[in-house]
N, C-alpha and C. Protein backbone atom coordinates (compact mmCIF):
# COMPACT_ATOMS: atom_id res chain seq x y z
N UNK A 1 1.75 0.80 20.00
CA UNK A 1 0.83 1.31 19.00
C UNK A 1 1.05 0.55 17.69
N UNK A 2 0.04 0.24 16.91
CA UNK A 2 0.02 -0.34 15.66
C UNK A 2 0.78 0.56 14.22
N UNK A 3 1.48 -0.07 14.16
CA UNK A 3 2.06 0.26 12.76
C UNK A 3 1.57 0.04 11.45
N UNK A 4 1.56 1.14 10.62
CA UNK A 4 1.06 0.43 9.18
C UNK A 4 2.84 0.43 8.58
N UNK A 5 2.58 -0.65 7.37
CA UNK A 5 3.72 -0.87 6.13
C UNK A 5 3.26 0.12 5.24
N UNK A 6 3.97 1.07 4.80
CA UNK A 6 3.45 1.78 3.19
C UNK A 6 4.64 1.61 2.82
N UNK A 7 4.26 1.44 1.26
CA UNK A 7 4.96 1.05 -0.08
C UNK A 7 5.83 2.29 -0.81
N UNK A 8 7.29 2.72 -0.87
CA UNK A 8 6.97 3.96 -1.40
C UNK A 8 7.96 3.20 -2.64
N UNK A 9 8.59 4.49 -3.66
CA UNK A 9 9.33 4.21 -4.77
C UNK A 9 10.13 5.03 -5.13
N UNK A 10 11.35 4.92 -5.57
CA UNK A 10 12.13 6.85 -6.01
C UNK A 10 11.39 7.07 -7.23
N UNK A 11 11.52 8.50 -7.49
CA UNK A 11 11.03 9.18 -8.42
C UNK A 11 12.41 9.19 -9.53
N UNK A 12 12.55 8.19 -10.59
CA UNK A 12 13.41 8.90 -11.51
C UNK A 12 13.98 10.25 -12.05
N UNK A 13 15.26 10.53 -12.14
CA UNK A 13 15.51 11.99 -12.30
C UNK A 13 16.06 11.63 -14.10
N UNK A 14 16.17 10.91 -14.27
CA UNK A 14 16.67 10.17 -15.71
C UNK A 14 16.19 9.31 -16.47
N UNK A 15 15.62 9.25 -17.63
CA UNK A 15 14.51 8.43 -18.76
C UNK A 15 14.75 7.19 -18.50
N UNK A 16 15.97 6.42 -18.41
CA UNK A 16 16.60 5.19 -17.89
C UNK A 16 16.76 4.90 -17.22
N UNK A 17 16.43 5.61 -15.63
CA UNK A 17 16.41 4.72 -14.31
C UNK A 17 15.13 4.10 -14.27
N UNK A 18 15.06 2.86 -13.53
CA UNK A 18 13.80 2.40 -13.25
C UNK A 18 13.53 2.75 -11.40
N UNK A 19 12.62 2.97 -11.05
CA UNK A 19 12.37 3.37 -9.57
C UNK A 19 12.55 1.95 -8.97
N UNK A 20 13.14 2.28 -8.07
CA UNK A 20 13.17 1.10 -6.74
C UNK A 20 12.06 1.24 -5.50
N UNK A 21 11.66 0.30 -5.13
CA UNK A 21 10.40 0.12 -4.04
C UNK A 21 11.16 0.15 -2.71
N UNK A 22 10.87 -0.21 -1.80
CA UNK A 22 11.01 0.22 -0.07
C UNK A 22 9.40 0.17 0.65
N UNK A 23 9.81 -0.78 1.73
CA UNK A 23 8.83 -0.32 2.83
C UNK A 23 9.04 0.07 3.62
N UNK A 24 8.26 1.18 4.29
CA UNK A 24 8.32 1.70 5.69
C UNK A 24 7.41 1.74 6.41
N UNK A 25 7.88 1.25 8.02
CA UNK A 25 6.55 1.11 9.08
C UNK A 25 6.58 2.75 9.94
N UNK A 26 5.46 3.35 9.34
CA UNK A 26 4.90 4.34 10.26
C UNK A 26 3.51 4.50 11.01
N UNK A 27 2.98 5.66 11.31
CA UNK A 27 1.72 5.59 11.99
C UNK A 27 1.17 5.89 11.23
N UNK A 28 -0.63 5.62 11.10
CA UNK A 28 -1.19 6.09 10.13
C UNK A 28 -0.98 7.48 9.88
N UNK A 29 -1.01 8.59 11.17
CA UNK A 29 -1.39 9.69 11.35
C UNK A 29 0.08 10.51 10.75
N UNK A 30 1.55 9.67 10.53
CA UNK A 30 2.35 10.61 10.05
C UNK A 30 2.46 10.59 8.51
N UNK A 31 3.09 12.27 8.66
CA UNK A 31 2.77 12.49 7.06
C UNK A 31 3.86 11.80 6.02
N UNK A 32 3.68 11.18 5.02
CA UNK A 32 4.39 10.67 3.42
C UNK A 32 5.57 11.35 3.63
N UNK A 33 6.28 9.98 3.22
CA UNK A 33 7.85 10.37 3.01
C UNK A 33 8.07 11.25 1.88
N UNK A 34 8.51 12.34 1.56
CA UNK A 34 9.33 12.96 0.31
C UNK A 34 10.38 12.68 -0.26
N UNK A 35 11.13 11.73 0.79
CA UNK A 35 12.74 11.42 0.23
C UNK A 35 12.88 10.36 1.00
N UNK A 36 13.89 9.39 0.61
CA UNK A 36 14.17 8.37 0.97
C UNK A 36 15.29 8.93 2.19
N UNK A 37 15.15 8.21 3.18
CA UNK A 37 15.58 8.49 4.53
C UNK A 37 17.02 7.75 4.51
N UNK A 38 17.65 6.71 3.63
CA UNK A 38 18.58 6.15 3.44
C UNK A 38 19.62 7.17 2.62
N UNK A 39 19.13 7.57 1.15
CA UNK A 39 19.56 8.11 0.19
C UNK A 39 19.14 9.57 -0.07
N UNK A 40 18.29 10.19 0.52
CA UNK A 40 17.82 10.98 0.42
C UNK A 40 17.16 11.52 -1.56
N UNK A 41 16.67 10.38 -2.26
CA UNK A 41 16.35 10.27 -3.27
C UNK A 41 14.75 10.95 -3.30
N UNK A 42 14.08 11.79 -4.26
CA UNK A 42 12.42 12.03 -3.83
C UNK A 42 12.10 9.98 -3.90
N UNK A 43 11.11 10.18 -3.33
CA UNK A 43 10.19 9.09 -3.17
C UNK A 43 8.54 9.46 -3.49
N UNK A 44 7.80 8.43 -3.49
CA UNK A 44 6.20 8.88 -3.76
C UNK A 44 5.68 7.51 -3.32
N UNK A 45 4.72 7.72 -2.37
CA UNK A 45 3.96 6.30 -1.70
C UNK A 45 3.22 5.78 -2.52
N UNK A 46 3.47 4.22 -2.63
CA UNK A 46 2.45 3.72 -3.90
C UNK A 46 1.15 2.63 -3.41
N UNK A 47 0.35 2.89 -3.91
CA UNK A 47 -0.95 2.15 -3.01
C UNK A 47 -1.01 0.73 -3.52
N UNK A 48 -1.04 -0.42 -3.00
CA UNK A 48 -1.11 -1.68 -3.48
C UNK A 48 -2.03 -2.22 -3.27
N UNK A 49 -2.27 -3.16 -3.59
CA UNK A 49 -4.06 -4.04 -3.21
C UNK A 49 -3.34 -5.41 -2.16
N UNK A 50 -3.49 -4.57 -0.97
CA UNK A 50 -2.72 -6.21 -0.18
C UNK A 50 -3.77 -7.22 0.39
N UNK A 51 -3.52 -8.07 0.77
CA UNK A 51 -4.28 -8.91 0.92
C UNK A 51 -4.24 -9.18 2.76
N UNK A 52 -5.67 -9.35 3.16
CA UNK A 52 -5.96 -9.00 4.67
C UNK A 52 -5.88 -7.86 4.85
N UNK A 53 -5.47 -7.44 6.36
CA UNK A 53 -5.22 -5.88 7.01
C UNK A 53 -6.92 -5.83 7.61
N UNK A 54 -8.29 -5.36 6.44
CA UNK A 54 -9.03 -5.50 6.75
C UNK A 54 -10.22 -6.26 6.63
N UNK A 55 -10.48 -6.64 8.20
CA UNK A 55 -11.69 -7.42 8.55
C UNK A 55 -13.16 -7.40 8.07
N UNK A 56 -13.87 -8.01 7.60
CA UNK A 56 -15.59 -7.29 7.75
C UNK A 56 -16.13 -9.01 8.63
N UNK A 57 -17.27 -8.47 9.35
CA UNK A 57 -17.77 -9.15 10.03
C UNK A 57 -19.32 -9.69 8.96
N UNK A 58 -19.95 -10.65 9.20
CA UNK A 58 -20.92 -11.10 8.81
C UNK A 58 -20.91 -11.72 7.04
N UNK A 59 -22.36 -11.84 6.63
CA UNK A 59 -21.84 -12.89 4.94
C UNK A 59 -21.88 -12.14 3.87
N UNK A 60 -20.40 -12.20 3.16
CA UNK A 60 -20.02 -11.58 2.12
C UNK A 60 -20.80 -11.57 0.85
N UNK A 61 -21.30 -11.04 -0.22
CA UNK A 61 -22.07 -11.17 -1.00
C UNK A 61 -21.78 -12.59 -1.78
N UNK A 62 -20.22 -12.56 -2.18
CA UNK A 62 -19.61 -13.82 -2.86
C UNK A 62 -19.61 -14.74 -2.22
N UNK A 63 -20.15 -15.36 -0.73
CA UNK A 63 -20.53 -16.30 -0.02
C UNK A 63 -21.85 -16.60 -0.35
N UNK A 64 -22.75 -16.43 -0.45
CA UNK A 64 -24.48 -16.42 -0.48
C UNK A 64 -24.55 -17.60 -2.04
N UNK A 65 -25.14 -18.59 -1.05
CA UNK A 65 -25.80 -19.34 -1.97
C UNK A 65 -27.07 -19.02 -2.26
N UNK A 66 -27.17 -18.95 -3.81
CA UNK A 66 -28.37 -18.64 -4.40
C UNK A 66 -29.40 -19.81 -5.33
N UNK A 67 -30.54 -19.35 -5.42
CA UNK A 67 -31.26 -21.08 -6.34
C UNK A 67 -30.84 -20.09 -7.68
N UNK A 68 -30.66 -20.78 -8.65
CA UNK A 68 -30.89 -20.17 -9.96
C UNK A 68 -32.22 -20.18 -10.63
N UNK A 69 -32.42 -19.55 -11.41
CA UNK A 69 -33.93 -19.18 -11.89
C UNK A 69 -35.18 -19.04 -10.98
N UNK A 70 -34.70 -19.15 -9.73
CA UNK A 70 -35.82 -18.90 -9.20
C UNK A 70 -36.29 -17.45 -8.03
């Protein structure tokens, strides 16, 4: 079965920690980590803009050559 990567991060408990990132491969269908499975720290999944994953078939608007002024 296909795995997705999600992005998660700890949740600071202190003004001066900075959160640390982690990936984890689960199924789409299971539910968000709450805690880091290493450290047991809260965590919160963070959404990224990745590049690929999904396909579209046929011509993209930013493909289409156009005449100008006409």
């Amino acid at each position: 079965k296909t795995m997705a990567t999600y992005v998660y991060e700890t949740i600071p408990t202190k003004p001066d920690e900075q959160p640390r990132r982690f990936e984890v491969q689960q199924k789409m269908s299971d539910p968000a980590l709450t805690t880091d499975p290493q450290t047991g720290e809260p965590v919160r999944r963070i959404i990224t803009g990745g590049s690929g994953g999904w396909i579209t078939h046929g011509t993209s608007i930013m493909s289409m050559k156009t005449r100008g002024g006409r």
